[in-house]
Protein backbone atom coordinates (compact mmCIF):
# COMPACT_ATOMS: atom_id res chain seq x y z
CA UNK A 1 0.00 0.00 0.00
CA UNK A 2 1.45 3.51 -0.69
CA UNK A 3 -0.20 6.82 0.35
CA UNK A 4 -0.66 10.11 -1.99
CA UNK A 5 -0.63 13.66 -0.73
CA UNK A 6 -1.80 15.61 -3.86
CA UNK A 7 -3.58 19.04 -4.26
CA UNK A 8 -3.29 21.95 -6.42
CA UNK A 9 0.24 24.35 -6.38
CA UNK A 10 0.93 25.61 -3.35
CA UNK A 11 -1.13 24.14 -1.20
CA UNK A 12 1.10 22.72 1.40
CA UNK A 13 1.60 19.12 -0.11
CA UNK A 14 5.39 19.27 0.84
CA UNK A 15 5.28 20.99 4.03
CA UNK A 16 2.45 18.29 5.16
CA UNK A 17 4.46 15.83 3.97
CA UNK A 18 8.04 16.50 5.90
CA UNK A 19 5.55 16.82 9.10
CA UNK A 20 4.48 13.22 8.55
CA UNK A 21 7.99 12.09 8.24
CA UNK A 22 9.09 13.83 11.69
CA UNK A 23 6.78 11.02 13.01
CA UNK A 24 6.73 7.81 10.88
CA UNK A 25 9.27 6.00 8.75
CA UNK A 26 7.85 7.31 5.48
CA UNK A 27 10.02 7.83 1.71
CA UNK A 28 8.87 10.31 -0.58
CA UNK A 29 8.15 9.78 -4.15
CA UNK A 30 7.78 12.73 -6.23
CA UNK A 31 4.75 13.26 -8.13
CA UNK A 32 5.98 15.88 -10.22
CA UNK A 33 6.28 16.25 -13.59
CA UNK A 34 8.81 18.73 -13.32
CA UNK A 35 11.21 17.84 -10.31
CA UNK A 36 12.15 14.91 -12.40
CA UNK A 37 14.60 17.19 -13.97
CA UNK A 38 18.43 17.97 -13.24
CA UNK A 39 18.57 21.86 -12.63
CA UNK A 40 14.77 22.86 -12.43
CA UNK A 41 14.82 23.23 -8.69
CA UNK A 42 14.10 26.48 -7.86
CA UNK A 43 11.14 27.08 -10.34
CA UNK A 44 9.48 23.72 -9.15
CA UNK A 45 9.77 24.28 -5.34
CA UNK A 46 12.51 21.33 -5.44
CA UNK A 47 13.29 20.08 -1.94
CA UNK A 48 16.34 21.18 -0.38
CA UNK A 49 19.80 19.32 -0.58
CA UNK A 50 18.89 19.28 3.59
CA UNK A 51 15.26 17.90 3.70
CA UNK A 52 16.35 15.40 1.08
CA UNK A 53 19.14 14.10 3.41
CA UNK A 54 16.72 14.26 6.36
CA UNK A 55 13.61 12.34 3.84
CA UNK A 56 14.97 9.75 1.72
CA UNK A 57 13.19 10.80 -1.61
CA UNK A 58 12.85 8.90 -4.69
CA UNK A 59 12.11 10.21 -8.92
CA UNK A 60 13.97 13.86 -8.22
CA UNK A 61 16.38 14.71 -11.17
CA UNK A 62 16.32 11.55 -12.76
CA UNK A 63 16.70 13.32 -16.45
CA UNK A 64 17.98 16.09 -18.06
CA UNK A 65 16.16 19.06 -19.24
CA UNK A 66 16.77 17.55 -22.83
CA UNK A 67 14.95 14.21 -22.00
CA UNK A 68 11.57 13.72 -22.01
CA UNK A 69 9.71 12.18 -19.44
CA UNK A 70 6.44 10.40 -19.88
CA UNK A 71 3.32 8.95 -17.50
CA UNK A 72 4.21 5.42 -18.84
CA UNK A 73 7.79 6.01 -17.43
CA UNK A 74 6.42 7.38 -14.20
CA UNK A 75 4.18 4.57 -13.67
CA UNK A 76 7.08 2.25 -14.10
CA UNK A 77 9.68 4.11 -11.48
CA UNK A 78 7.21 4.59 -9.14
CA UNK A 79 6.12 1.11 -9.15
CA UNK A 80 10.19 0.17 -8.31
CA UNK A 81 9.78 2.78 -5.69
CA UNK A 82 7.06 1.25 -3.67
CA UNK A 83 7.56 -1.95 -4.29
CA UNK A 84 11.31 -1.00 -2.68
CA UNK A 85 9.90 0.94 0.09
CA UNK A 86 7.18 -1.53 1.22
CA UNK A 87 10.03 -4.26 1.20
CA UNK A 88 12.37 -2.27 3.75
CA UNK A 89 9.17 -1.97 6.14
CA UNK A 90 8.65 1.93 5.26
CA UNK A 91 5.62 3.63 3.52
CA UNK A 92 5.76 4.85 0.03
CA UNK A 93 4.59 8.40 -0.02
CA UNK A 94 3.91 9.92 -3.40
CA UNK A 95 3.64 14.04 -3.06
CA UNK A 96 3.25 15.91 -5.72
CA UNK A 97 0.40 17.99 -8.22
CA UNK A 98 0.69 16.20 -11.43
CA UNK A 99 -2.71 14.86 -11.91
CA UNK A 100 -1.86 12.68 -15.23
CA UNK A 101 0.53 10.56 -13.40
CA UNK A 102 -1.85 9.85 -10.74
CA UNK A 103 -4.06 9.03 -12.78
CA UNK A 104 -1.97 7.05 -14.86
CA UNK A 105 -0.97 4.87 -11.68
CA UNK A 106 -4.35 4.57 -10.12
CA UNK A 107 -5.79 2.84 -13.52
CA UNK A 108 -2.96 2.04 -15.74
CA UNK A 109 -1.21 3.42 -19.31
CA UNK A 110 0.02 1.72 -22.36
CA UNK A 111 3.50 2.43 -23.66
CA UNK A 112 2.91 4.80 -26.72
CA UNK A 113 5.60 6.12 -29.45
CA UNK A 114 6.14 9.21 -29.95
CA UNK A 115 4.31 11.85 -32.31
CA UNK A 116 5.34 11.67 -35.63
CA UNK A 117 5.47 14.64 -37.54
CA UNK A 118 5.61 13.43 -41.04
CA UNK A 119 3.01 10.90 -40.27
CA UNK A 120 0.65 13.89 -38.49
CA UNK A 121 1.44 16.00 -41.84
CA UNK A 122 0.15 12.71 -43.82
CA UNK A 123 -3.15 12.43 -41.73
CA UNK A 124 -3.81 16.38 -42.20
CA UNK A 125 -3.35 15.78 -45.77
CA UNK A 126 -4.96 13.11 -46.09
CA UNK A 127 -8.20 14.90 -43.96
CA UNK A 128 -7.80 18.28 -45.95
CA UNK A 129 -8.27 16.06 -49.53
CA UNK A 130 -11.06 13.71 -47.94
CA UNK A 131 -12.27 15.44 -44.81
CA UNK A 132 -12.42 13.85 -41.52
CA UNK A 133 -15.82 11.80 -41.80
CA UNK A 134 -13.99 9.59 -44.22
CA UNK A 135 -10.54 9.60 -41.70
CA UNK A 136 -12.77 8.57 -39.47
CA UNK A 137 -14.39 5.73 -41.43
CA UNK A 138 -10.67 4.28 -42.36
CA UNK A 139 -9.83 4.26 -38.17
CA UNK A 140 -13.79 2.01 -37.87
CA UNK A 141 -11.85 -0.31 -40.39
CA UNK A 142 -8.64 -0.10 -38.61
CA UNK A 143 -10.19 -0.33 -35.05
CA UNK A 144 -13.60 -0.37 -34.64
CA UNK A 145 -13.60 -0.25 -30.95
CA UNK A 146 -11.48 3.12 -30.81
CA UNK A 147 -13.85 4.39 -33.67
CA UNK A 148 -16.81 3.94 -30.96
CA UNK A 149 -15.33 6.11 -28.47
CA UNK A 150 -13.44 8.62 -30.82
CA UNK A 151 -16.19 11.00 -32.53
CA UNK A 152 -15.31 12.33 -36.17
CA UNK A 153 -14.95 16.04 -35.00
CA UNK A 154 -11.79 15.14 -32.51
CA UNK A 155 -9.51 15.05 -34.69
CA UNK A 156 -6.71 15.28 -32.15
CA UNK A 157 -7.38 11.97 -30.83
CA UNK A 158 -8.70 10.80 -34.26
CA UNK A 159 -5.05 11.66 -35.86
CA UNK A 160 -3.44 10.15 -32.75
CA UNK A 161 -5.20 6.63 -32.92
CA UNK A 162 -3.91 6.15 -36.88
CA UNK A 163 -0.54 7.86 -36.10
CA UNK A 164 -0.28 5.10 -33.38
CA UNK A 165 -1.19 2.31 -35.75
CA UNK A 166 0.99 3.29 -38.86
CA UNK A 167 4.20 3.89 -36.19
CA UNK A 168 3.50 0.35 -34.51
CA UNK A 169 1.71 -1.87 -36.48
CA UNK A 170 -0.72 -2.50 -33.74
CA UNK A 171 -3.98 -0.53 -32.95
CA UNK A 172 -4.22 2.02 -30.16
CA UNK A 173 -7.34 -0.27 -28.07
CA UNK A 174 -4.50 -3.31 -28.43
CA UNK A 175 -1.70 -1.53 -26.60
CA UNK A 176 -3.94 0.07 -23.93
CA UNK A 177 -4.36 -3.59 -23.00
CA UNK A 178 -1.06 -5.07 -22.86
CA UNK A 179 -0.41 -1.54 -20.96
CA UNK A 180 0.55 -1.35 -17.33
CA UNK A 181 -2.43 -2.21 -15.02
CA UNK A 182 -3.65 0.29 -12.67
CA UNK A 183 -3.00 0.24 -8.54
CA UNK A 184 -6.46 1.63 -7.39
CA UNK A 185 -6.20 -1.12 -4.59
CA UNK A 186 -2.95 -0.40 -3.31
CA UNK A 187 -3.26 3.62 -3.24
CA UNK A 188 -4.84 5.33 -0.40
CA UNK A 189 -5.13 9.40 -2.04
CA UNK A 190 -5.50 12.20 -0.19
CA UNK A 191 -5.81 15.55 -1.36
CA UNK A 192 -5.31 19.56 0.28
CA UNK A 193 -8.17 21.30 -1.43
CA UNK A 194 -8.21 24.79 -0.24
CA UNK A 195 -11.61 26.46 0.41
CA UNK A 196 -10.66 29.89 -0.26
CA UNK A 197 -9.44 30.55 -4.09
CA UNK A 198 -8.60 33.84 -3.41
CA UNK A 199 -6.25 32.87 -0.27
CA UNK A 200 -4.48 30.11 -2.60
CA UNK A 201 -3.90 33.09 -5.37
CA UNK A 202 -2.16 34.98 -2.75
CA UNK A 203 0.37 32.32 -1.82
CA UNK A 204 0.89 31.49 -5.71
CA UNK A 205 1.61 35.08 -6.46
CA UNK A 206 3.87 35.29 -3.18
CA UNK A 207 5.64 32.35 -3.96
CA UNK A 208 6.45 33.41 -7.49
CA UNK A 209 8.02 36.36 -6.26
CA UNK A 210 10.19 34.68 -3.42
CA UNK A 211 11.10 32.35 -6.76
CA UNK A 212 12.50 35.29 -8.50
CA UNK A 213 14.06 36.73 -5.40
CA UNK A 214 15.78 33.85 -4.99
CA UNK A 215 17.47 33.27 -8.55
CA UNK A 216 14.90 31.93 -10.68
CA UNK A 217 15.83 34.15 -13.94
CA UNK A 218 19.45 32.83 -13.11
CA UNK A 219 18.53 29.44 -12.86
CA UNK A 220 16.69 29.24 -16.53
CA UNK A 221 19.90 31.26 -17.74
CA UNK A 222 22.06 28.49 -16.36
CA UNK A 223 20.39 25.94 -17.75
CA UNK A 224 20.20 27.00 -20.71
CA UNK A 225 23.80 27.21 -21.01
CA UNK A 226 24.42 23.75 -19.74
CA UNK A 227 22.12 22.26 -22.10
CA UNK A 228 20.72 22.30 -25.75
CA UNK A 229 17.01 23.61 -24.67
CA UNK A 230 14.61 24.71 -27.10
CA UNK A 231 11.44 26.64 -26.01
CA UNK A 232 9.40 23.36 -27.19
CA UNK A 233 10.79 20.96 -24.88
CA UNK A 234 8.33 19.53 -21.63
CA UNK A 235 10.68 20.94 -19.01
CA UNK A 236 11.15 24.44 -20.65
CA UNK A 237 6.87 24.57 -21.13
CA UNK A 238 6.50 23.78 -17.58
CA UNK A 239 4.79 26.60 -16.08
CA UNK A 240 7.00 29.65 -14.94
CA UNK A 241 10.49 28.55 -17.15
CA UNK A 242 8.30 29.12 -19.92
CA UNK A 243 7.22 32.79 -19.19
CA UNK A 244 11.10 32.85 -17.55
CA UNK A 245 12.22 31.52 -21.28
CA UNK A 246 10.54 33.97 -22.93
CA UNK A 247 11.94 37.33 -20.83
CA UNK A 248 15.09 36.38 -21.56
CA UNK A 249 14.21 35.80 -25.74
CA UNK A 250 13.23 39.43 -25.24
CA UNK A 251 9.63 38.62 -25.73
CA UNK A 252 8.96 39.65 -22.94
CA UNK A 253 9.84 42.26 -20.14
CA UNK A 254 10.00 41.58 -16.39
CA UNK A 255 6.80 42.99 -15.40
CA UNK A 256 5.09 41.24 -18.02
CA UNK A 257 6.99 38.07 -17.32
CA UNK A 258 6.27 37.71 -13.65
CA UNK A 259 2.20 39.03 -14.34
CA UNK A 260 1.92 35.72 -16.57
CA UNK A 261 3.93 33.40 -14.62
CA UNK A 262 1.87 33.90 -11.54
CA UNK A 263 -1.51 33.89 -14.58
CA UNK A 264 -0.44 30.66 -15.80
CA UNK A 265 0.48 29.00 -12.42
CA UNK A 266 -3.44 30.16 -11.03
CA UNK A 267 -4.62 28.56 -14.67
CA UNK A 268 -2.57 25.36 -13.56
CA UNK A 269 -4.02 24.94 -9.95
CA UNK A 270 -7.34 25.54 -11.72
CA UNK A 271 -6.70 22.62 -13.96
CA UNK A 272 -5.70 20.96 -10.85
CA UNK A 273 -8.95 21.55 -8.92
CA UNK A 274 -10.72 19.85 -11.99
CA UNK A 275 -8.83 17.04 -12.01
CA UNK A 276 -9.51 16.67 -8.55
CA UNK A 277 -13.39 16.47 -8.89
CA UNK A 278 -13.45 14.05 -11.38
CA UNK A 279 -11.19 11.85 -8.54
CA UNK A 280 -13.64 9.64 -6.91
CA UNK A 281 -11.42 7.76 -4.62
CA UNK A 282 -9.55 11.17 -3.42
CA UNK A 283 -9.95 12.09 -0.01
CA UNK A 284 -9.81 15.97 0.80
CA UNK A 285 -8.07 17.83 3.44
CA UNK A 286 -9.09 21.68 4.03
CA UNK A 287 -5.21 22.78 4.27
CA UNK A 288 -2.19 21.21 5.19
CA UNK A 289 -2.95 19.61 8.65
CA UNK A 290 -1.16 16.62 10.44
CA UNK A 291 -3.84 16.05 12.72
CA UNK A 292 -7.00 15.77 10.02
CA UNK A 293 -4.63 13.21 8.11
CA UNK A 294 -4.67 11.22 11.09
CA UNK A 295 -8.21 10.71 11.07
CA UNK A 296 -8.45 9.19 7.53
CA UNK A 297 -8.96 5.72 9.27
CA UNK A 298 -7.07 4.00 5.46
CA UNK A 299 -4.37 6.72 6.12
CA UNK A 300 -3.74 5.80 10.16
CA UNK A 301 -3.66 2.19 9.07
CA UNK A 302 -1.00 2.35 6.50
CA UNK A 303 1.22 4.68 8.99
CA UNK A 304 0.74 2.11 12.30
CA UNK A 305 1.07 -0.56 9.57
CA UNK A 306 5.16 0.39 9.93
C-alpha cells in the first residue's frame, strides 16, 4: 500500500508531507512532472539538498532538461519505488500535483511512441483532400472499438489513434491492454483542497516572487547554457520557465513576465482543482494539517502498519 498527498500548487503538499515524516518512517516519491529534472529546482519548489538528506526521496532529477519524461515512465519508477519501500518496512509516499501521473498509476497506461510529424502532416493531408468523416471511417476499419469512443470532429485523438497504428503496427485499443495495469487497490489518495481561491492566489503570487528573489531568472539562464534547450521541450513549457524563457528571448519584459507566470500557475491549480473532482477515490483535506490526516482511518492504518 502507498499513500498520496496531492492538491493543487501551493497548497502545502510538501510541508504536510516533511511533518508526517518527523513522526513515521515514510520515503517520498515525487509526483511531479517537473522535479524529475536535473537543474529545475528552484522554479518547481525542489526540496532542499537538507530535507532530502533528512527524507529519503525517490524520482527527483532523474533526467535532463533535454529528456523527455512520460506517465508510462512514471508509472514504471514509481512502481520500483514502492515496491522498494514496502520491502524495507517503510511507507511509500507519493507528493506531488501532477494529476496525469496519478491518474496514470491509479488505472494504468500503455506504452505509446512518440508523435510523428511526417506521419501527423500525412493524416492532415490526407483529412484536408477527404475530410475527416472519411478519416474517421478508415480508423472504424482499422479499429472499430477506438472508432466507438473517438467522434469524427476530434480530430486530435482521431489523428493520434492512426498515427499510433501506422508507427506500430498494432492498434491504439491493443496496446492500452497489454499496458501497465492500474494500482487503485494499493493507493490510499489524499488531497489539500483549499476552500478559499482567493487565499491560494495569494500564496501562488507570493511564492512566485520569493522564486524570482531567490534566482529563478538565473537558474533558466544556467540551464540553458548547460544544455541544448529549445522553447518546445516539456521541461522548458513547464509553467514559470516558460514565461522565464521567454523574458530572456526578449519577448517579454519583467513585469510582463512575472504578471503571466503567476496567470499561468493560477490557470494550472485551476486545472488541478478539476482534475480533482473528477477523482472519486480522493480524499480531501481543508489545508495542510497533520492532525486531520490522522483521522483518515485507510491513512492511520497504512502509517501504524510500519
Amino acid at each position: 500500500m502507498a499513500l498520496v498527498i496531492t492538491g493543487p500548487t501551493a497548497s502545502g503538499k510538501s510541508a504536510l508531507a516533511y511533518e508526517l515524516a518527523n513522526r513515521f518512517p515514510v520515503e517520498v516519491i515525487n509526483l511531479d512532472s517537473a522535479q524529475v529534472y536535473q537543474g529545475l529546482d528552484i522554479g518547481t519548489a525542489k526540496p532542499t539538498l537538507t530535507i532530502q538528506n533528512q527524507v529519503p526521496h525517490h524520482l527527483l532529477d532523474i533526467r535532463e532538461p533535454t529528456q523527455p519524461y512520460t506517465a508510462f515512465d512514471f508509472c514504471r519508477d514509481a512502481r520500483l519505488a514502492i515496491e522498494a519501500i514496502t520491502r524495507r518496512g517503510r511507507v511509500p509516499l507519493l507528493v506531488g500535483g501532477t494529476m496525469l501521473y496519478l491518474k496514470a498509476l491509479r488505472e494504468g497506461i500503455a506504452a505509446m511512441p512518440p508523435a510523428d510529424s511526417r506521419i501527423r502532416d500525412k493524416i492532415l493531408a490526407e483529412a484536408t483532400k477527404v475530410g475527416w468523416s472519411a478519416v474517421h471511417d478508415r480508423l472504424q476499419t482499422v479499429d472499430p472499438i477506438a472508432a466507438a469512443r473517438i467522434k469524427p470532429t476530434d480530430r486530435q485523438r482521431l489523428q493520434r489513434a492512426l498515427e499510433v497504428h501506422e508507427l506500430t503496427g498494432e492498434t491504439i485499443t491493443q496496446l492500452h491492454a497489454k499496458g501497465q495495469k492500474g494500482m487503485a487497490n494499493q493507493l490510499v489518495e489524499v488531497a489539500i483542497v483549499p476552500e478559499e481561491r482567493s487565499e491560494l492566489h495569494q500564496k501562488i503570487a507570493e511564492r512566485f516572487d520569493d522564486m524570482l528573489d531567490r534566482g529563478f531568472v538565473d537558474e533558466v539562464n544556467s540551464l540553458r547554457s548547460r544544455f541544448e534547450l529549445d522553447a518546445a521541450l516539456p521541461a522548458m513549457k513547464a509553467v514559470g520557465y516558460r514565461q522565464v524563457w521567454q523574458y530572456l528571448e526578449g519577448e517579454l519584459d519583467a513585469a510582463a513576465m512575472r504578471e503571466k507566470g503567476i496567470i499561468a500557475t493560477r490557470q494550472l491549480a485551476k486545472r488541478q482543482f478539476t482534475w480533482l473532482r473528477s477523482f472519486a477515490s480522493v480524499r480531501s483535506l481543508s489545508g495542510p494539517s497533520v492532525d486531520q490526516l490522522l483521522k483518515i482511518e485507510e491513512v492511520a492504518n497504512i502509517l501504524n502498519r510500519a
